[in-house]
PDB file of N, CA and C in Angstrom:
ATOM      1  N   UNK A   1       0.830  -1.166   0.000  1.00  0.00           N
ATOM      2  CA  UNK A   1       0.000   0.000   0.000  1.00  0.00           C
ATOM      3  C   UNK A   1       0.885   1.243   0.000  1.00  0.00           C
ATOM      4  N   UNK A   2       0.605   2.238  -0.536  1.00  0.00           N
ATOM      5  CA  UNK A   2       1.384   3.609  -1.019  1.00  0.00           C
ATOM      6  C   UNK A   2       0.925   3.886   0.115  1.00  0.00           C
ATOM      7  N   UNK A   3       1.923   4.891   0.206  1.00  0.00           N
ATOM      8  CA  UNK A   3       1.650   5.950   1.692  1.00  0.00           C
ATOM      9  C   UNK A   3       1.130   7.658   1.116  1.00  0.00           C
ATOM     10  N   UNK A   4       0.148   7.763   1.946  1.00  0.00           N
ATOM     11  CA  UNK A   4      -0.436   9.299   1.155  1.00  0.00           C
ATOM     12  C   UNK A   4       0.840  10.364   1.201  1.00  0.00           C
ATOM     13  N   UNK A   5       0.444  11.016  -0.004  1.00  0.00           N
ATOM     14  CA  UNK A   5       1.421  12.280  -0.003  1.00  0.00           C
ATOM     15  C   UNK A   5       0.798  13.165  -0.043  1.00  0.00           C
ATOM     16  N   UNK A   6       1.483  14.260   1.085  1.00  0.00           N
ATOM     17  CA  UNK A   6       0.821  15.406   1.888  1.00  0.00           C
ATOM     18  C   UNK A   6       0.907  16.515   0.660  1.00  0.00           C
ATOM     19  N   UNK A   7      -0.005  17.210   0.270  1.00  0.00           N
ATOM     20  CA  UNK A   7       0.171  18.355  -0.754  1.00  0.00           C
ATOM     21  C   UNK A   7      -0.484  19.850  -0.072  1.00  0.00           C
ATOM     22  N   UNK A   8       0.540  20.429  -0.014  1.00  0.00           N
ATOM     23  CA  UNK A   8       0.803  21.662   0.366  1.00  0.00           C
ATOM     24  C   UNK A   8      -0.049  22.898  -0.612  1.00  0.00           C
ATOM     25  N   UNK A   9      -0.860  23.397  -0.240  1.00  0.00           N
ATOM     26  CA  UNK A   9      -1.791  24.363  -1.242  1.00  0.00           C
ATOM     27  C   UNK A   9      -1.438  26.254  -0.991  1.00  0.00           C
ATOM     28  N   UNK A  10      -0.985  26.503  -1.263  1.00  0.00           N
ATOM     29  CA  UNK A  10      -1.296  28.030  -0.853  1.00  0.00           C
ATOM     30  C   UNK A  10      -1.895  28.892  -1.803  1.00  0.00           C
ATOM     31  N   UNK A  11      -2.833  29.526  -0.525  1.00  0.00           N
ATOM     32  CA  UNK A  11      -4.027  30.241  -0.809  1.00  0.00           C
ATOM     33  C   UNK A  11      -4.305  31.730  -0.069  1.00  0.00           C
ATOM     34  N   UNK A  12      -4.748  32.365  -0.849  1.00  0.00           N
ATOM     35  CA  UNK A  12      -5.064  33.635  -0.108  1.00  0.00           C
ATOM     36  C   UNK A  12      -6.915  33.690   0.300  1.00  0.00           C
ATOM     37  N   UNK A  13      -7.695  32.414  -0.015  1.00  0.00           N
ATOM     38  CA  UNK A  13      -8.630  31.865   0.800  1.00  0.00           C
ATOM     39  C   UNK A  13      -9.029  32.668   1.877  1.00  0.00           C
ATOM     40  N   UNK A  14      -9.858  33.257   2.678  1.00  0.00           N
ATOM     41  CA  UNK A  14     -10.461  33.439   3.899  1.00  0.00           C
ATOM     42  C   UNK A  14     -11.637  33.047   3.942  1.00  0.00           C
ATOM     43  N   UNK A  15     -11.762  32.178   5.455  1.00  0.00           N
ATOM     44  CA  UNK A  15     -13.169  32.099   5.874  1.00  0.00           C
ATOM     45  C   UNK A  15     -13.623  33.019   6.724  1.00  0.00           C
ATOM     46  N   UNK A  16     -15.345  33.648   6.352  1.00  0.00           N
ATOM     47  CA  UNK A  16     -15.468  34.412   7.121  1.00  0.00           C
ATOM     48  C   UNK A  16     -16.467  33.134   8.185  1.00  0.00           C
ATOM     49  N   UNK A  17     -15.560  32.885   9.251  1.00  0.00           N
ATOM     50  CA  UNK A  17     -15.768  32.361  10.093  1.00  0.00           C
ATOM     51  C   UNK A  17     -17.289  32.117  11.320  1.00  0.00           C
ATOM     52  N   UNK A  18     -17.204  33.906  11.264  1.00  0.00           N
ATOM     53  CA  UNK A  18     -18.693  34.132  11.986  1.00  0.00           C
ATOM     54  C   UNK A  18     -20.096  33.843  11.301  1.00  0.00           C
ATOM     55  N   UNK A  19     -19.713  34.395  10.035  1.00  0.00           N
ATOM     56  CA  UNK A  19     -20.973  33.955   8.654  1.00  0.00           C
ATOM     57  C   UNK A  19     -21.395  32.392   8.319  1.00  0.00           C
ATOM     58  N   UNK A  20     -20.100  31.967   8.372  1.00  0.00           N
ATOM     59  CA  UNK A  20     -20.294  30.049   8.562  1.00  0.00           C
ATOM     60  C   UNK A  20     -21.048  29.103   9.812  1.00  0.00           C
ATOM     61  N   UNK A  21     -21.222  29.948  10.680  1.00  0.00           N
ATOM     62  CA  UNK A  21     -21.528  29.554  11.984  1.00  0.00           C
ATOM     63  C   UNK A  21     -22.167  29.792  12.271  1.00  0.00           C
ATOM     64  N   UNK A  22     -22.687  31.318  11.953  1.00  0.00           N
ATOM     65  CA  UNK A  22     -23.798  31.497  11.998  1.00  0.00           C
ATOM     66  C   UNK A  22     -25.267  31.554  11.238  1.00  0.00           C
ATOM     67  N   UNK A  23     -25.070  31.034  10.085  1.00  0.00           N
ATOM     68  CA  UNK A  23     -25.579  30.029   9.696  1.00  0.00           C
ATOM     69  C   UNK A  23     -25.904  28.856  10.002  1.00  0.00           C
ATOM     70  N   UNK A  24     -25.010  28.115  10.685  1.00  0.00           N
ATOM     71  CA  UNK A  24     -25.172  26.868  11.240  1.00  0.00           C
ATOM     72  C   UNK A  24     -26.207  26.746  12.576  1.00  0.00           C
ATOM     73  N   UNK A  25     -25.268  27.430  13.168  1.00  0.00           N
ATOM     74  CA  UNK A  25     -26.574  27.683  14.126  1.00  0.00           C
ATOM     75  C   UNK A  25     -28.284  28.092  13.654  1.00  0.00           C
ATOM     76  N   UNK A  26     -28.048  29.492  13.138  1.00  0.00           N
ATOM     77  CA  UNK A  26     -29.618  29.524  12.630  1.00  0.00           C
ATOM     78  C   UNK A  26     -30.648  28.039  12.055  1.00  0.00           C
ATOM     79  N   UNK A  27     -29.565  27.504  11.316  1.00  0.00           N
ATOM     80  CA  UNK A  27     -30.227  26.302  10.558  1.00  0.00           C
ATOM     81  C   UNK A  27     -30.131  25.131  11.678  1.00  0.00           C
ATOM     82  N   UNK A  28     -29.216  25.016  12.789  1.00  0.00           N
ATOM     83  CA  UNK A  28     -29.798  23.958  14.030  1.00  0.00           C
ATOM     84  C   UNK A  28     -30.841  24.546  14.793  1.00  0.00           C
ATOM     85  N   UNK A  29     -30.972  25.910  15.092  1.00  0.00           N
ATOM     86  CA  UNK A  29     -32.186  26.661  15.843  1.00  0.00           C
ATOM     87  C   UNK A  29     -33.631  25.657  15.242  1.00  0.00           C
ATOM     88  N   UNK A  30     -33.465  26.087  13.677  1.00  0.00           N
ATOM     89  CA  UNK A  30     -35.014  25.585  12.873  1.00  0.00           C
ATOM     90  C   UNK A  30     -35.103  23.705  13.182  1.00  0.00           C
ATOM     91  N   UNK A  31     -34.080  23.002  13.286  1.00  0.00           N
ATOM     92  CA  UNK A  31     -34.352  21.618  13.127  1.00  0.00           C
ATOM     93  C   UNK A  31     -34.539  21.652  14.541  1.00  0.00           C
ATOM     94  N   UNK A  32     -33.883  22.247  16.046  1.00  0.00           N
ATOM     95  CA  UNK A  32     -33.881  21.812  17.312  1.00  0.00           C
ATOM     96  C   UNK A  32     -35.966  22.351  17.578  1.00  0.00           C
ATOM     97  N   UNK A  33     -35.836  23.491  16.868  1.00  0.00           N
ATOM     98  CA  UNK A  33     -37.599  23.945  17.199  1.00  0.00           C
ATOM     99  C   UNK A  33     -38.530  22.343  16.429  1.00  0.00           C
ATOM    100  N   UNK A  34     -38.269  22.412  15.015  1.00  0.00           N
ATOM    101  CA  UNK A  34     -38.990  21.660  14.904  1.00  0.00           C
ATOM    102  C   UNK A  34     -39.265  20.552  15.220  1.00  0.00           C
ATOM    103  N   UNK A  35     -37.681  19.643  15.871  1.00  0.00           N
ATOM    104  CA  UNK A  35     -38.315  18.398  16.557  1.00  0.00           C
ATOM    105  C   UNK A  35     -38.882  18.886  17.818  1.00  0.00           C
ATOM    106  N   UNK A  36     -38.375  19.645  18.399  1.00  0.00           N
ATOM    107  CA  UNK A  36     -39.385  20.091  19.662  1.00  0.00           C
ATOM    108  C   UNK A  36     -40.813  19.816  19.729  1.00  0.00           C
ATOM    109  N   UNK A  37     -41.589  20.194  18.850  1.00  0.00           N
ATOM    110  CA  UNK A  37     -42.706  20.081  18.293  1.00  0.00           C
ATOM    111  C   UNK A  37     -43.093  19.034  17.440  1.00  0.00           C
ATOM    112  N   UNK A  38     -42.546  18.019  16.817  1.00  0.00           N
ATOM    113  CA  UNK A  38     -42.731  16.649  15.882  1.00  0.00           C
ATOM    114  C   UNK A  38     -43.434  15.537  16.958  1.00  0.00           C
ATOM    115  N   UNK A  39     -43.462  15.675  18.040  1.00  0.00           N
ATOM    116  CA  UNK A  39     -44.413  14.422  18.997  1.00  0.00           C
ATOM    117  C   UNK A  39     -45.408  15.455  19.811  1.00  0.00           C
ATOM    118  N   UNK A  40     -45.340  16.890  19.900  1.00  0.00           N
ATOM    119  CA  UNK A  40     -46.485  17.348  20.746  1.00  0.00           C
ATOM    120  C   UNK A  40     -46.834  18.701  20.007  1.00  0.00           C
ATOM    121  N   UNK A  41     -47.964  19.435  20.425  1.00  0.00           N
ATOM    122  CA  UNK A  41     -48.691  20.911  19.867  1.00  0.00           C
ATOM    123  C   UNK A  41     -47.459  22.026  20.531  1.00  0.00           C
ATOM    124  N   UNK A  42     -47.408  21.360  22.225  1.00  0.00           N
ATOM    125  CA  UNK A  42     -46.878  22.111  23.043  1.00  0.00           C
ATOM    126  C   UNK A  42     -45.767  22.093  23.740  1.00  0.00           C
ATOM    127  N   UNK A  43     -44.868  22.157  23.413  1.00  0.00           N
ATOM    128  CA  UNK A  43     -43.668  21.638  24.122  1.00  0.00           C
ATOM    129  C   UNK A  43     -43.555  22.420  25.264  1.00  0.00           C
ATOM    130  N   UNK A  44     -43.296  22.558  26.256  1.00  0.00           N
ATOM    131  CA  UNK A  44     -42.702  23.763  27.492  1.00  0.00           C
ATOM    132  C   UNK A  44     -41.132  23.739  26.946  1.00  0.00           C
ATOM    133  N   UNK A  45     -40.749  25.135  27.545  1.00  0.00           N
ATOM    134  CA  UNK A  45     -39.634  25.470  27.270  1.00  0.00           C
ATOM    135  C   UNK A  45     -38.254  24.973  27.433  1.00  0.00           C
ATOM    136  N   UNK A  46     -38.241  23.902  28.347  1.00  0.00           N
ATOM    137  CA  UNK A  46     -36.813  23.348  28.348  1.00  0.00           C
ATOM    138  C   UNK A  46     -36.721  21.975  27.362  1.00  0.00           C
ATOM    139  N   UNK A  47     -38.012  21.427  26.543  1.00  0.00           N
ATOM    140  CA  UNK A  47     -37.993  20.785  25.673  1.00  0.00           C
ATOM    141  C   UNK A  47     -37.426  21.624  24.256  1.00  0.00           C
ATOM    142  N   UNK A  48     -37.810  23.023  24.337  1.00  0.00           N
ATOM    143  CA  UNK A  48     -37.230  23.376  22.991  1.00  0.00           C
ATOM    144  C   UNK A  48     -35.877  23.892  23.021  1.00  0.00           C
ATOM    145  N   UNK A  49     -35.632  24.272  24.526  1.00  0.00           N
ATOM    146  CA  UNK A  49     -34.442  24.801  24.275  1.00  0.00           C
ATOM    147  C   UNK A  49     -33.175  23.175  24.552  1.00  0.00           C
ATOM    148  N   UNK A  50     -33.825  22.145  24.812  1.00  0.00           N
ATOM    149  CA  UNK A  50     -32.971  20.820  25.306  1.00  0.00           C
ATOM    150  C   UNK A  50     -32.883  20.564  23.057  1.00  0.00           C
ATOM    151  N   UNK A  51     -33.630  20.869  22.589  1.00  0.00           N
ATOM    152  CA  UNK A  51     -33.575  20.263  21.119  1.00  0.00           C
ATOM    153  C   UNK A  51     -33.134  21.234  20.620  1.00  0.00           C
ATOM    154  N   UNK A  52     -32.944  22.157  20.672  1.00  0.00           N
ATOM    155  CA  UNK A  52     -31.965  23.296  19.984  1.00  0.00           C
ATOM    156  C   UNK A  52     -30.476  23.274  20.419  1.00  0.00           C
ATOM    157  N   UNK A  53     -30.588  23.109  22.128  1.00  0.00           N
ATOM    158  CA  UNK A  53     -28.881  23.004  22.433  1.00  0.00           C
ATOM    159  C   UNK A  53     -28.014  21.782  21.044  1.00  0.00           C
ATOM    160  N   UNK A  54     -29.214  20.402  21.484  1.00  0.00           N
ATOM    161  CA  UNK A  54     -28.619  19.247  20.745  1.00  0.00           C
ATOM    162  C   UNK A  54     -28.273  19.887  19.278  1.00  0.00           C
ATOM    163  N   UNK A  55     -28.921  20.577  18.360  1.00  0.00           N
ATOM    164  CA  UNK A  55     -28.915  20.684  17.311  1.00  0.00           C
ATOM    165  C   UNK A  55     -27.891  21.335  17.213  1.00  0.00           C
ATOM    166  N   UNK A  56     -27.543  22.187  17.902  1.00  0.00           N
ATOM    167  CA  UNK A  56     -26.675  23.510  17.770  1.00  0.00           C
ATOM    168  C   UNK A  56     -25.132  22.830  17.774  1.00  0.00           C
ATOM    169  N   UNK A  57     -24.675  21.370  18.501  1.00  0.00           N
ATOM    170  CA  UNK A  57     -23.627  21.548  19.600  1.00  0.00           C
ATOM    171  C   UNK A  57     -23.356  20.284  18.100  1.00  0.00           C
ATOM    172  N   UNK A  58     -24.168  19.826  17.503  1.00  0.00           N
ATOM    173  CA  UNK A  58     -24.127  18.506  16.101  1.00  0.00           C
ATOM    174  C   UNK A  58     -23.856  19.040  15.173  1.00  0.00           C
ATOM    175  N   UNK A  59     -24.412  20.896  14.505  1.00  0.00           N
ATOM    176  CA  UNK A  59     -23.832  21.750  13.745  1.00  0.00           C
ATOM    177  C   UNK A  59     -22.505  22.117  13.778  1.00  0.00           C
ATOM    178  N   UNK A  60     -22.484  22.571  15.127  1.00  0.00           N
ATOM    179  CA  UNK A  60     -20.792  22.587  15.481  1.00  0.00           C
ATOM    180  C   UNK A  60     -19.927  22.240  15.458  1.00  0.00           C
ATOM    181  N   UNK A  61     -20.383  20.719  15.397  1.00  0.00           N
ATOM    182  CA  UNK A  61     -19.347  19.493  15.789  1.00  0.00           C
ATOM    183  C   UNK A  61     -19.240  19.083  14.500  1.00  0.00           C
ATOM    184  N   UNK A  62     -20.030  19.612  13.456  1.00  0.00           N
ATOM    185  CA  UNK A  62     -19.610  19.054  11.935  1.00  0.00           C
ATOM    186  C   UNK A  62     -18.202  20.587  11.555  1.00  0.00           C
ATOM    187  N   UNK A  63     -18.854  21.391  11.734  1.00  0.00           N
ATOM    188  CA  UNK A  63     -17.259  22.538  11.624  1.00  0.00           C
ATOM    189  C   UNK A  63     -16.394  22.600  12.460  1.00  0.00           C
ATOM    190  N   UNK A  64     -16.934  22.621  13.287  1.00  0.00           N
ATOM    191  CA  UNK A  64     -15.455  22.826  14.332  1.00  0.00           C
ATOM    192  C   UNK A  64     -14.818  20.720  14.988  1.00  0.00           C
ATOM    193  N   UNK A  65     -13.244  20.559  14.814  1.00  0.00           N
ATOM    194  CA  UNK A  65     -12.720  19.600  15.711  1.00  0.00           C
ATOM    195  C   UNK A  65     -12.315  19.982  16.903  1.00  0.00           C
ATOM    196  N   UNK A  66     -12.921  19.768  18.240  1.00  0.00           N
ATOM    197  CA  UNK A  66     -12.384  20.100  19.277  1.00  0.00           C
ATOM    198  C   UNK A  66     -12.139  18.469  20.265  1.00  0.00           C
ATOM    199  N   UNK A  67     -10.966  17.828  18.883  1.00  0.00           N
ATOM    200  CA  UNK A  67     -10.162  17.224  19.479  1.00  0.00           C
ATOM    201  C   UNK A  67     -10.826  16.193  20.802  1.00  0.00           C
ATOM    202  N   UNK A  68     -12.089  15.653  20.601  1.00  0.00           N
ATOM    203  CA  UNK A  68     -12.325  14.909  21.338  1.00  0.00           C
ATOM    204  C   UNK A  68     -13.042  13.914  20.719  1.00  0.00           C
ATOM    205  N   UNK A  69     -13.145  12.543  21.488  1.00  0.00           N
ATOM    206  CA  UNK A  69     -14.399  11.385  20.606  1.00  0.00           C
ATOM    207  C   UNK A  69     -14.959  11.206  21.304  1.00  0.00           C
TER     208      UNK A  69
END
């Protein structure tokens, strides 16, 4: 088996970092509300905000590695 070879790119690239994220978030806000609501009319409030944390922290965890499993 070949061993991968590392290829070096340079770029003058920027992410605007806050715009990426925050996006992400907005778009876990809409999926954490809507399962909130997918088994009841009424959720009380620590059901929507318990399905938004989840959503938010699974968005995150697809952009950001913070080096843990």
């Amino acid at each position: 088996m070949k061993a991968k070879k590392r290829i070096t790119l340079k770029s003058n690239v920027r992410l605007r970092a806050y715009n990426v994220i925050a996006d992400a978030v907005e778009g876990a806000c809409d999926g954490g509300v809507a399962r909130a609501f997918k088994h009841t009319d009424k959720p009380d409030r620590s059901e929507i905000a318990a399905a938004c944390s989840q959503y938010v922290m699974v968005a995150l965890c697809e952009l950001i590695d913070f080096g843990i499993e």
